[in-house]
Protein backbone atom coordinates (compact mmCIF):
# COMPACT_ATOMS: atom_id res chain seq x y z
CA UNK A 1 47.06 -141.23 -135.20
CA UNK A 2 49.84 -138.34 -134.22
CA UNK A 3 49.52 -135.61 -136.56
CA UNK A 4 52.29 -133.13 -137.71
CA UNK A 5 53.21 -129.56 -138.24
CA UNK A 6 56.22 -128.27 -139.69
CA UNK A 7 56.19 -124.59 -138.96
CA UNK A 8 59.35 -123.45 -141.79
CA UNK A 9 59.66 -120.11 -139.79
CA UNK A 10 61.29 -121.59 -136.27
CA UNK A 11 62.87 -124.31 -134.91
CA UNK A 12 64.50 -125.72 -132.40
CA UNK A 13 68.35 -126.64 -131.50
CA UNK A 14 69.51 -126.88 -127.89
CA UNK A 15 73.36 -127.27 -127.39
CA UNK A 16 74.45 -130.69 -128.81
CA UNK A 17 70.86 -131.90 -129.26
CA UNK A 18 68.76 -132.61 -131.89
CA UNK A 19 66.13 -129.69 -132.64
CA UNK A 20 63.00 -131.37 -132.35
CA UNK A 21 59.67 -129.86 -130.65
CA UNK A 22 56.99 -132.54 -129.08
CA UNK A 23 53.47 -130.11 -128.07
CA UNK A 24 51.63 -131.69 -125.90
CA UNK A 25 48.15 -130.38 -124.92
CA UNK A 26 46.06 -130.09 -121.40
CA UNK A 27 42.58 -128.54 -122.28
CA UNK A 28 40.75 -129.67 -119.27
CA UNK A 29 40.74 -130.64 -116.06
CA UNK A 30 44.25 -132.06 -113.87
CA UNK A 31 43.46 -135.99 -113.14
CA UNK A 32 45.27 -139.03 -113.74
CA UNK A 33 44.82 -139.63 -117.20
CA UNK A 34 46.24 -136.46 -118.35
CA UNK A 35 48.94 -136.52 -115.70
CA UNK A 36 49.67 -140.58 -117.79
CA UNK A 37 49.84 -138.82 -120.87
CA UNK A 38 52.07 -136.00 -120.23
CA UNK A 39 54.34 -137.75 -117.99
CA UNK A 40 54.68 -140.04 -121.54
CA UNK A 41 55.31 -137.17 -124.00
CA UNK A 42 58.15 -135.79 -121.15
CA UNK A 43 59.31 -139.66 -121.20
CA UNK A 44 59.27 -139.39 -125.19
CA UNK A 45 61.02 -136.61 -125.48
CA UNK A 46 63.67 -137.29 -123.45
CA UNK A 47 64.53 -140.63 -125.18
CA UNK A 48 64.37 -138.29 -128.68
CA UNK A 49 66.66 -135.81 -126.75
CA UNK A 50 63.58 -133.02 -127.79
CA UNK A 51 62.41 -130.16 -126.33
CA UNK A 52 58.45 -130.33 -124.90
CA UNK A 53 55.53 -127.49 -125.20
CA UNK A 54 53.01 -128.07 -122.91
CA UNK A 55 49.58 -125.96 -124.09
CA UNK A 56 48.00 -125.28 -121.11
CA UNK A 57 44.49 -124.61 -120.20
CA UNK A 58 42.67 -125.48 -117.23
CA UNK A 59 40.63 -124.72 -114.31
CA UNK A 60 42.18 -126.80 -111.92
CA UNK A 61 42.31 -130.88 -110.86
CA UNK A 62 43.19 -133.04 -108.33
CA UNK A 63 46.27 -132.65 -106.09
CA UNK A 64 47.68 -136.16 -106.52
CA UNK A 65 47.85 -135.89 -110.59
CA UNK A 66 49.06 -132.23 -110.79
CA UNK A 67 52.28 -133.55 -108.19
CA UNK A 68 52.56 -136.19 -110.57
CA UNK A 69 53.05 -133.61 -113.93
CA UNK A 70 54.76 -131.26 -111.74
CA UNK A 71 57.59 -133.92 -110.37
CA UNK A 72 57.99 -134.99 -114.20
CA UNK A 73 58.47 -131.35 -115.17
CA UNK A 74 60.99 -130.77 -112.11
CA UNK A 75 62.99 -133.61 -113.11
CA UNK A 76 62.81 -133.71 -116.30
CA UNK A 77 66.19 -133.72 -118.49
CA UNK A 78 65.15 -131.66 -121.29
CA UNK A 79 63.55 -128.03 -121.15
CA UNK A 80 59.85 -128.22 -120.56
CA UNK A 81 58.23 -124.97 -122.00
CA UNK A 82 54.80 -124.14 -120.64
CA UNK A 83 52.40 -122.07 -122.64
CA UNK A 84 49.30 -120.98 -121.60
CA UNK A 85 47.08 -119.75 -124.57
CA UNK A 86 45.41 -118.87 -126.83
CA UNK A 87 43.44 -116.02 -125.74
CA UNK A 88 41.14 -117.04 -122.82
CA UNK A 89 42.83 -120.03 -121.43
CA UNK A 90 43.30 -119.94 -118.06
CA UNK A 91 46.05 -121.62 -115.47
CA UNK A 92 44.14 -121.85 -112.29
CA UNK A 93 44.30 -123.79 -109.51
CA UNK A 94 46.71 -127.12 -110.11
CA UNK A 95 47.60 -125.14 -113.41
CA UNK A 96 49.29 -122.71 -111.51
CA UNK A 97 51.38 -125.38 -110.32
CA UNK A 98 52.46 -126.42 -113.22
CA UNK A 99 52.81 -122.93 -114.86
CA UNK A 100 55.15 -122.47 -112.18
CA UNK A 101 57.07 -125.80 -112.66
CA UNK A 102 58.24 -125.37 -116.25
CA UNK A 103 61.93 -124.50 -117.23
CA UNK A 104 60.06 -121.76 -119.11
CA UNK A 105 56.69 -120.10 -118.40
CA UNK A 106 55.23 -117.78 -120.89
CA UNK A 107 51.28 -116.72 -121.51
CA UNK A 108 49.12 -115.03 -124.09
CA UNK A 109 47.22 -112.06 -123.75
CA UNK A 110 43.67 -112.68 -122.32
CA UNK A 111 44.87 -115.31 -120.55
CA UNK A 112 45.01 -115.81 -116.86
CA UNK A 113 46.77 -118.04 -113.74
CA UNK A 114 46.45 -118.31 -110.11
CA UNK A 115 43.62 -119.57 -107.47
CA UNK A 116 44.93 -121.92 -106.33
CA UNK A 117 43.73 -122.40 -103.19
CA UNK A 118 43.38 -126.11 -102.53
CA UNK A 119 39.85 -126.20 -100.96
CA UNK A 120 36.70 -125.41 -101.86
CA UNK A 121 35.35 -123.16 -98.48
CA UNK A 122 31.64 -121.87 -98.44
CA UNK A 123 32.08 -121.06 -94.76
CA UNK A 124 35.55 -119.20 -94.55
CA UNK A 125 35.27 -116.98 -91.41
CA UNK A 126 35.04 -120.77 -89.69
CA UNK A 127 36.40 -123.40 -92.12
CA UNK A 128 39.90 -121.08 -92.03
CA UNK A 129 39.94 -121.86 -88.29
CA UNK A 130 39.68 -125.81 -88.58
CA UNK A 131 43.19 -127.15 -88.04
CA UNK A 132 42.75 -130.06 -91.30
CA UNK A 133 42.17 -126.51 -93.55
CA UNK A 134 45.07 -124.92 -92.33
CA UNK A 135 47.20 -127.94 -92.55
CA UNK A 136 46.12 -128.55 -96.10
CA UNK A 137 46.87 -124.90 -96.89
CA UNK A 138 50.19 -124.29 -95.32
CA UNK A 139 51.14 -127.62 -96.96
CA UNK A 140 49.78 -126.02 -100.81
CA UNK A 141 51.89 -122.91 -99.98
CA UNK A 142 54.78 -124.52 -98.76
CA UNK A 143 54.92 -126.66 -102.02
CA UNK A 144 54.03 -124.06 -104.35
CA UNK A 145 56.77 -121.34 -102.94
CA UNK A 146 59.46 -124.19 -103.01
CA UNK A 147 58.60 -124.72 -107.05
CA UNK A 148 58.70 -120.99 -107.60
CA UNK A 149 62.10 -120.40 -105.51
CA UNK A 150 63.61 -123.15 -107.54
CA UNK A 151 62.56 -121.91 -110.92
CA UNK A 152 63.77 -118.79 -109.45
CA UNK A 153 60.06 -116.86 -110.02
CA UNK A 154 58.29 -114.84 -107.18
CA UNK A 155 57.77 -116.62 -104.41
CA UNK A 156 55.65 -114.35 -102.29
CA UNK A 157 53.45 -114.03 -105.16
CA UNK A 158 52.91 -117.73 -105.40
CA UNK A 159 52.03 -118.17 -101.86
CA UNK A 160 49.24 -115.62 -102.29
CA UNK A 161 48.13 -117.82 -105.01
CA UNK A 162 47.30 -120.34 -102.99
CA UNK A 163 46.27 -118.52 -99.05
CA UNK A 164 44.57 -115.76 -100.45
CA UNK A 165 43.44 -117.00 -104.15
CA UNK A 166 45.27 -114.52 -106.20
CA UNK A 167 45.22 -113.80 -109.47
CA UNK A 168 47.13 -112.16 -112.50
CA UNK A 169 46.20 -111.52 -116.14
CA UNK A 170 49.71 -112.48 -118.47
CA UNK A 171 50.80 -108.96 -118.35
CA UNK A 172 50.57 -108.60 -115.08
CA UNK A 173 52.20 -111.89 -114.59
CA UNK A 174 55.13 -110.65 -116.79
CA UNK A 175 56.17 -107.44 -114.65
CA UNK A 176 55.54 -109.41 -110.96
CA UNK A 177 58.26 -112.12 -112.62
CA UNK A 178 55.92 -115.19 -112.25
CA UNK A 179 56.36 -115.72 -116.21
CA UNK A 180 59.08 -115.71 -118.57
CA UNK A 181 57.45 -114.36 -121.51
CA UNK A 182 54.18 -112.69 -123.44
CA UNK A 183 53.16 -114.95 -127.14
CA UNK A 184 49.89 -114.68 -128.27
CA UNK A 185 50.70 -117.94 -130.87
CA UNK A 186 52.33 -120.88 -130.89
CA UNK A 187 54.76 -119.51 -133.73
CA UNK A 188 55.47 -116.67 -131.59
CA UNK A 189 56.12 -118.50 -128.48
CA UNK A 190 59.08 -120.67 -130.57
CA UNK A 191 60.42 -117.60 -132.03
CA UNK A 192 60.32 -116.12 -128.99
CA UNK A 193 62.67 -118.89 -127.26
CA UNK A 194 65.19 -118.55 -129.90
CA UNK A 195 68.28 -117.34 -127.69
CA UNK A 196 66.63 -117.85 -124.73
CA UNK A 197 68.82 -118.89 -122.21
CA UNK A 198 68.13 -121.46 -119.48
CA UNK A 199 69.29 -120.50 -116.02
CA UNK A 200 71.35 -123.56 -116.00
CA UNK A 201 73.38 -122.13 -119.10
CA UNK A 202 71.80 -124.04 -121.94
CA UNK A 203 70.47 -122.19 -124.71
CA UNK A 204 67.87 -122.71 -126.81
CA UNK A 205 68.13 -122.05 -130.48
CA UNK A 206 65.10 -122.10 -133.28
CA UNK A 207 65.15 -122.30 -137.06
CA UNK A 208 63.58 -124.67 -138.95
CA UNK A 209 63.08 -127.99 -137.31
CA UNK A 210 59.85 -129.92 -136.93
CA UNK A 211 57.04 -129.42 -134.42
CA UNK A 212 55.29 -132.61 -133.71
CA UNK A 213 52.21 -132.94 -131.72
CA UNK A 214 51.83 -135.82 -129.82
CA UNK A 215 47.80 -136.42 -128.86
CA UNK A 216 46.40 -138.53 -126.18
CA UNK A 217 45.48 -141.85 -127.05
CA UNK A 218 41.60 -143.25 -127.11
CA UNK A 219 42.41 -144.78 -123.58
CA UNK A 220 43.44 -141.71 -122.13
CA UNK A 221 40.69 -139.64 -123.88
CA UNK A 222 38.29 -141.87 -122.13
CA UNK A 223 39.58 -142.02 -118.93
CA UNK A 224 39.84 -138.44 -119.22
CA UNK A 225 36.05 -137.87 -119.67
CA UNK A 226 35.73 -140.59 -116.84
CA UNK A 227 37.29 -138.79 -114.36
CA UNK A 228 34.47 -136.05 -114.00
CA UNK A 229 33.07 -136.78 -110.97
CA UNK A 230 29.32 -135.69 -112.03
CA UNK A 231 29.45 -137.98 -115.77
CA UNK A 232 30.59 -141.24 -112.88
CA UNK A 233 27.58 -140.72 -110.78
CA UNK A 234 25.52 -140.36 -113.43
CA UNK A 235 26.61 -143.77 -114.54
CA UNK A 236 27.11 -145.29 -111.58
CA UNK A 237 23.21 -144.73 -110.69
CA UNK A 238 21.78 -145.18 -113.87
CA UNK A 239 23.97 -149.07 -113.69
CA UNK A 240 22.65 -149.51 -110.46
CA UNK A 241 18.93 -148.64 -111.47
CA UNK A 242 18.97 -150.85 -114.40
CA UNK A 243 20.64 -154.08 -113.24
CA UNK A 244 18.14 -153.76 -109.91
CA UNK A 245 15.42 -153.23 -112.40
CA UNK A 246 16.72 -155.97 -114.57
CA UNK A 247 16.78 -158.43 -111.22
CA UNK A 248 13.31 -157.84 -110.13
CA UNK A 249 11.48 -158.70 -113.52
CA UNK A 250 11.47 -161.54 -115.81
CA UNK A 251 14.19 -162.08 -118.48
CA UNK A 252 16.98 -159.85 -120.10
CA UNK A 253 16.28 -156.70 -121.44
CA UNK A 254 16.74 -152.92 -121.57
CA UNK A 255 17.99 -152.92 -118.04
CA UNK A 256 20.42 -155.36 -117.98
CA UNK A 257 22.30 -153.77 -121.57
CA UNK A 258 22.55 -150.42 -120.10
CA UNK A 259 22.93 -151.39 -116.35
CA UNK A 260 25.91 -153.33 -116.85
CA UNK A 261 27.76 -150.75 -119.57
CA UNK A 262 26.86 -147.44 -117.22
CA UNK A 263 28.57 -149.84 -114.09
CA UNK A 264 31.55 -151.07 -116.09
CA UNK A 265 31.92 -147.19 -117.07
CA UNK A 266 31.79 -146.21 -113.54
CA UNK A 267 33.55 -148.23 -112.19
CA UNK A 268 36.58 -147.06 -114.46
CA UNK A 269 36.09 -143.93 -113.38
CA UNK A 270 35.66 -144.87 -109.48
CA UNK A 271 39.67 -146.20 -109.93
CA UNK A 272 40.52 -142.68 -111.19
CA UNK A 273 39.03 -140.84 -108.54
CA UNK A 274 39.49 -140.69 -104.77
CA UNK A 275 36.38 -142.20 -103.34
CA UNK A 276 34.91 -142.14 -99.24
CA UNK A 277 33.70 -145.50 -98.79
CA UNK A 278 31.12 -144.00 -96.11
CA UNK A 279 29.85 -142.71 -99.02
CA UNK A 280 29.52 -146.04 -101.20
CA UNK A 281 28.04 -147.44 -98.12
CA UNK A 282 25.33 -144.98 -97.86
CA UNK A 283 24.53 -145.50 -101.94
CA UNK A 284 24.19 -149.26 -101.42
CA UNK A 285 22.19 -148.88 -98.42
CA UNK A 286 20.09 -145.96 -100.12
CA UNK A 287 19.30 -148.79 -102.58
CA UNK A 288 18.61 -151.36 -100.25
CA UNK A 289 15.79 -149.93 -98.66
CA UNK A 290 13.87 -148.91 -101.96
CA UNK A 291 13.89 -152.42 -103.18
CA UNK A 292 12.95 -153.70 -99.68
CA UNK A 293 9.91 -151.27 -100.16
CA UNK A 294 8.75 -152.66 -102.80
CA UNK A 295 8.82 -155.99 -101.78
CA UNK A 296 7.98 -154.98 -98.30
CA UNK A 297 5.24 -151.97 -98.20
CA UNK A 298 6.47 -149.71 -95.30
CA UNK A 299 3.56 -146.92 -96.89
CA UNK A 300 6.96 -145.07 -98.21
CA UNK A 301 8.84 -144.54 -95.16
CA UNK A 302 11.64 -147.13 -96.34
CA UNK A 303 11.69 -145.36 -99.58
CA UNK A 304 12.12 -142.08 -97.83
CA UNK A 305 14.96 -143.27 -95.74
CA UNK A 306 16.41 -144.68 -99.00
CA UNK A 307 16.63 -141.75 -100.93
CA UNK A 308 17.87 -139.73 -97.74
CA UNK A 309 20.75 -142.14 -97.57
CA UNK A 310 21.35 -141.72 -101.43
CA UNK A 311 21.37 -138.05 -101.21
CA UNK A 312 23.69 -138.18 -98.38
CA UNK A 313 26.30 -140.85 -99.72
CA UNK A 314 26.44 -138.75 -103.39
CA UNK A 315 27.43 -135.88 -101.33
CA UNK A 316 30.26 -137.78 -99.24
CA UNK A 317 30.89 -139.86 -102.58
CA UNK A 318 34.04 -138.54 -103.35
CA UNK A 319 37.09 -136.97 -101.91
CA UNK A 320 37.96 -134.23 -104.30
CA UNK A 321 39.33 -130.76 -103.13
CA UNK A 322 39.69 -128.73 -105.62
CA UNK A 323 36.39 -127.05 -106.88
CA UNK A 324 37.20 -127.44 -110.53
CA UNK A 325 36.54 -131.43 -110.09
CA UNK A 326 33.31 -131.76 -107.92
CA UNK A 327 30.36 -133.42 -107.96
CA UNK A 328 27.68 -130.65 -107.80
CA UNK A 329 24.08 -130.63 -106.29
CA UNK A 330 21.83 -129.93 -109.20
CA UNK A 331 23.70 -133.24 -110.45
CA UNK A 332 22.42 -135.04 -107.41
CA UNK A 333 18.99 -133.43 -107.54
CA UNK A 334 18.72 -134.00 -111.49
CA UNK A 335 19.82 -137.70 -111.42
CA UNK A 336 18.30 -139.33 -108.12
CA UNK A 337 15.10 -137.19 -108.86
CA UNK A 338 14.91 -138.49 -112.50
CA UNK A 339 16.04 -142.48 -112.02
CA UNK A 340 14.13 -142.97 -108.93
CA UNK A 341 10.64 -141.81 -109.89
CA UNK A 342 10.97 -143.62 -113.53
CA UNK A 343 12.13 -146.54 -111.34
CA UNK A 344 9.42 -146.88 -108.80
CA UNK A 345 7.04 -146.14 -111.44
CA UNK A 346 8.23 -148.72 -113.59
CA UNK A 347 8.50 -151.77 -111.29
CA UNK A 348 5.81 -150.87 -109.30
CA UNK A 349 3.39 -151.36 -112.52
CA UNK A 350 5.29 -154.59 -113.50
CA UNK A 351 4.81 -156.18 -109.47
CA UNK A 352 1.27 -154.86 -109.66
CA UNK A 353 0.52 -156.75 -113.30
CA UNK A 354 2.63 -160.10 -112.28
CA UNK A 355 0.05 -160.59 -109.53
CA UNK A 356 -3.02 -160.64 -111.59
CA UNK A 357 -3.83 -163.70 -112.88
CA UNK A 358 -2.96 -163.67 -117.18
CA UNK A 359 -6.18 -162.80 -119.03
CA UNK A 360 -6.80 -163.61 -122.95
CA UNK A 361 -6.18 -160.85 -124.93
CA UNK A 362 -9.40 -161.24 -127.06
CA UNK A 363 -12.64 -163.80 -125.95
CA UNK A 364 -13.12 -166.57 -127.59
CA UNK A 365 -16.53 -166.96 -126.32
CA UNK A 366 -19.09 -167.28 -129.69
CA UNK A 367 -16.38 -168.28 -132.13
CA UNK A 368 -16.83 -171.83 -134.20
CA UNK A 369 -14.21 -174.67 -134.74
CA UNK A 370 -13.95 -178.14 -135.24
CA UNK A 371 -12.72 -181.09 -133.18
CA UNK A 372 -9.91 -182.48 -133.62
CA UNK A 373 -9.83 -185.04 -131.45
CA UNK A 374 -12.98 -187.59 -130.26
CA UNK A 375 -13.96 -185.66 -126.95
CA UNK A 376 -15.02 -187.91 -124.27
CA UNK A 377 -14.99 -185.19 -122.87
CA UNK A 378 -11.80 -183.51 -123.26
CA UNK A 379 -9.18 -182.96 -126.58
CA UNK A 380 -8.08 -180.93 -128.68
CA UNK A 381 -10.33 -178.43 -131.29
CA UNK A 382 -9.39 -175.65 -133.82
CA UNK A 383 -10.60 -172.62 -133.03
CA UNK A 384 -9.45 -169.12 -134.76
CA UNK A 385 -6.41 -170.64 -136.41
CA UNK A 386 -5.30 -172.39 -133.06
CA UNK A 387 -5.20 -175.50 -131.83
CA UNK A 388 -6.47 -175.66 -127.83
CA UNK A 389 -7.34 -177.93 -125.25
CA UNK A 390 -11.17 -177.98 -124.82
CA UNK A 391 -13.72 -179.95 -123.00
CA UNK A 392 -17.43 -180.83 -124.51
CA UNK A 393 -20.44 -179.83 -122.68
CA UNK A 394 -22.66 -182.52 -124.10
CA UNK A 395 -19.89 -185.77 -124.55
CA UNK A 396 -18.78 -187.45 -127.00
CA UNK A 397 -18.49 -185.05 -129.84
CA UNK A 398 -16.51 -187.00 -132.98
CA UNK A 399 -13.54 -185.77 -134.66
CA UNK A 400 -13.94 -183.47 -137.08
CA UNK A 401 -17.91 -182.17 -135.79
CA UNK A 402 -18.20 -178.31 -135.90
CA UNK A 403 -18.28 -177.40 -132.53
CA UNK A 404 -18.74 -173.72 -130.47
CA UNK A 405 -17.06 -172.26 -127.80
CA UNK A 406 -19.55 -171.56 -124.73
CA UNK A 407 -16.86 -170.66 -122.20
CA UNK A 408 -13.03 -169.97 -121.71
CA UNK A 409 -11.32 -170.24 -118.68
CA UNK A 410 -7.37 -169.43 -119.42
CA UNK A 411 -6.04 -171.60 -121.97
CA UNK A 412 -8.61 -173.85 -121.29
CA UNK A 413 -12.43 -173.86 -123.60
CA UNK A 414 -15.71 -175.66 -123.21
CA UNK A 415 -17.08 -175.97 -125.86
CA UNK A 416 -20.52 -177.80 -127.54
CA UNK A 417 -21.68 -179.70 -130.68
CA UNK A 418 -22.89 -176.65 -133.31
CA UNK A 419 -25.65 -179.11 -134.28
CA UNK A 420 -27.18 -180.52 -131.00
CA UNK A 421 -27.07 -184.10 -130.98
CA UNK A 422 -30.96 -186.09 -131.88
């Protein structure tokens, strides 16, 4: 349901437009569902001929949805305004892409922007040095510095951004000229833009015109929670786990329910996300051998190389760059540790009891019935509320003689005549 807010002090009017605000609202990370939904509000807008605030606040994404938001933005026909706030947001990484992008840029206080170097380097004295780095780099910078130059911000500083990973608070953002303006609120920011003119000689005008919000729709909320790397392996393991478990015991159960939703999830979130299929590979193989194991006792050395080959395709799962969207090792650690012990635990217990033979629950040994049938030698008697198949020590024994059970083997009794016959 879109929700409304008429704020009576400000408003909107561009030259010859209508004044009408759409907000739109990126509290998270940069991936393809919440490049989807602001490239609709921008779409929106334009067809309403309104202007578009973009709330900002993010750590960072992946490259291929933040050049998605920032072409949008670049192109766009009417002024995108982007705000990062309230106190404590932050515009890192991707953000400071699209911080950079807007028609205006303008922060609150306590509020920050930059990083935004596109790879996550533990090593940098060497990984600096490897030419696929500094191609991926000099590409970042080149891209970034063109946005700035054409928004007409500083250039130099944006390059820094992304070689070195530099930084500035709002204020200091202000004075270097990568911003436009300071608003610590949303009511401030409009009233702020009142007069503001565009570089491109439009000017934009506020008094009392509507501010609507327009909010992501359930699809894109849940692709948006989807495309965290660490909540898809999570449920592409515990799908995997189940529907194995599910497959090597009888009937349909616990497994199978939660197996199959966790993979359907997944596998949603696998489409959103770019995805090494060295890595898949090594998963399925990983799983391979631990069921083989268990089928095939190698005294755990299959089961070792299994969960080496797990550990090593969740590490090369996914081809993500930025550090704000990453799968992380205690994630790994938490979730292989966790499924696989439950798992070999579980249907090691259920192999070990399906090759016993099935033993009564209670013995029936002792207990008194009554034919019900003429055993010569074998029919059927009642015994403890049950009918079951019996065969008579000392033949025949009538219908409907009192007879005791002297032995039990399965579903099978032998049983005698309670009064021996004269």
């Amino acid at each position: 349901m879109r929700k409304f807010w008429v704020i009576p002090i400000v408003s909107l009017a561009l030259v010859g437009w209508a004044g009408e605000i759409i907000k739109l609202t990126l509290d998270g990370t940069v991936n393809p569902a919440t490049s989807e939904y602001i490239i609709r509000g921008i779409k929106e807008a334009q067809e309403r001929g309104a202007m578009v605030v973009l709330q900002l606040d993010t750590p960072g994404g992946l490259d291929t949805a933040m050049k998605e938001i920032v072409e949008v933005i670049m192109t766009s026909e009417v002024p995108v305004v982007v705000w990062v706030g309230p106190a404590g947001a932050r515009a890192a990484s991707a953000g400071t892409f699209i911080l950079l992008a807007a028609h205006v840029a303008a922060m609150a206080r306590g509020t920050s922007t930059g990083a935004a170097h596109p790879v996550s380097l533990t090593d940098t004295s060497s990984s600096e040095q490897d030419p696929i780095v500094q191609k991926i780099v000099n590409d970042a910078a080149a891209r970034i510095r063109a946005i700035a130059e054409a928004r007409g911000r500083n250039a130099d500083w944006a390059e820094k951004a992304v070689r070195e990973s530099a930084t500035l608070t709002a204020t200091e953002a202000l004075d270097r000229g990568v911003i436009d303006l300071l608003a610590d609120t949303l009511p401030e920011l409009l009233e702020k833009l009142d007069g503001f003119a565009l570089p491109d000689g439009r000017t934009l005008r506020t008094r009392g015109e509507m501010l609507r919000e327009l909010p992501m729709t359930f699809r894109e909320q849940l692709l948006s929670y989807l495309a965290d790397p660490n909540l898809v392996y999570i449920l592409l393991m515990l799908g995997l786990y189940g529907l194995i478990y599910e497959f090597l015991t009888p009937g349909i159960g616990l497994g199978f329910v939660v197996g199959s939703i966790s993979l359907l999830l997944a596998i949603f979130g696998l489409q959103l996300l770019p995805v090494s299929f060295v890595g898949v590979a090594l998963v399925l193989l990983g799983f391979g051998l631990i069921v083989l194991d268990i089928f095939a006792p190698s005294h755990g050395l299959l089961t070792i190389g299994g969960l080496t080959s797990l550990v090593l395709g969740s590490l090369y799962l996914f081809e993500v760059e930025s550090p704000a969207v990453r799968l992380s090792w205690p994630t790994v650690a938490a979730t292989l540790g966790t499924l696989t012990a439950i798992f070999l635990f579980v249907v090691a217990k259920g192999l070990i009891a399906q090759r016993h033979r099935p033993r009564p629950l209670t013995s029936l040994v002792g207990l008194v019935g009554e034919a019900r049938d003429d055993l010569q030698p074998e029919g059927w008697v009642f015994v403890h509320g049950e009918l079951w198949w019996a065969e008579a020590e000392d033949p025949p024994i009538a219908r409907g003689e009192p007879v005791q059970v002297v032995g039990q083997a399965g579903r099978k009794l032998r049983v005698r005549r309670l009064t021996p016959k004269r």
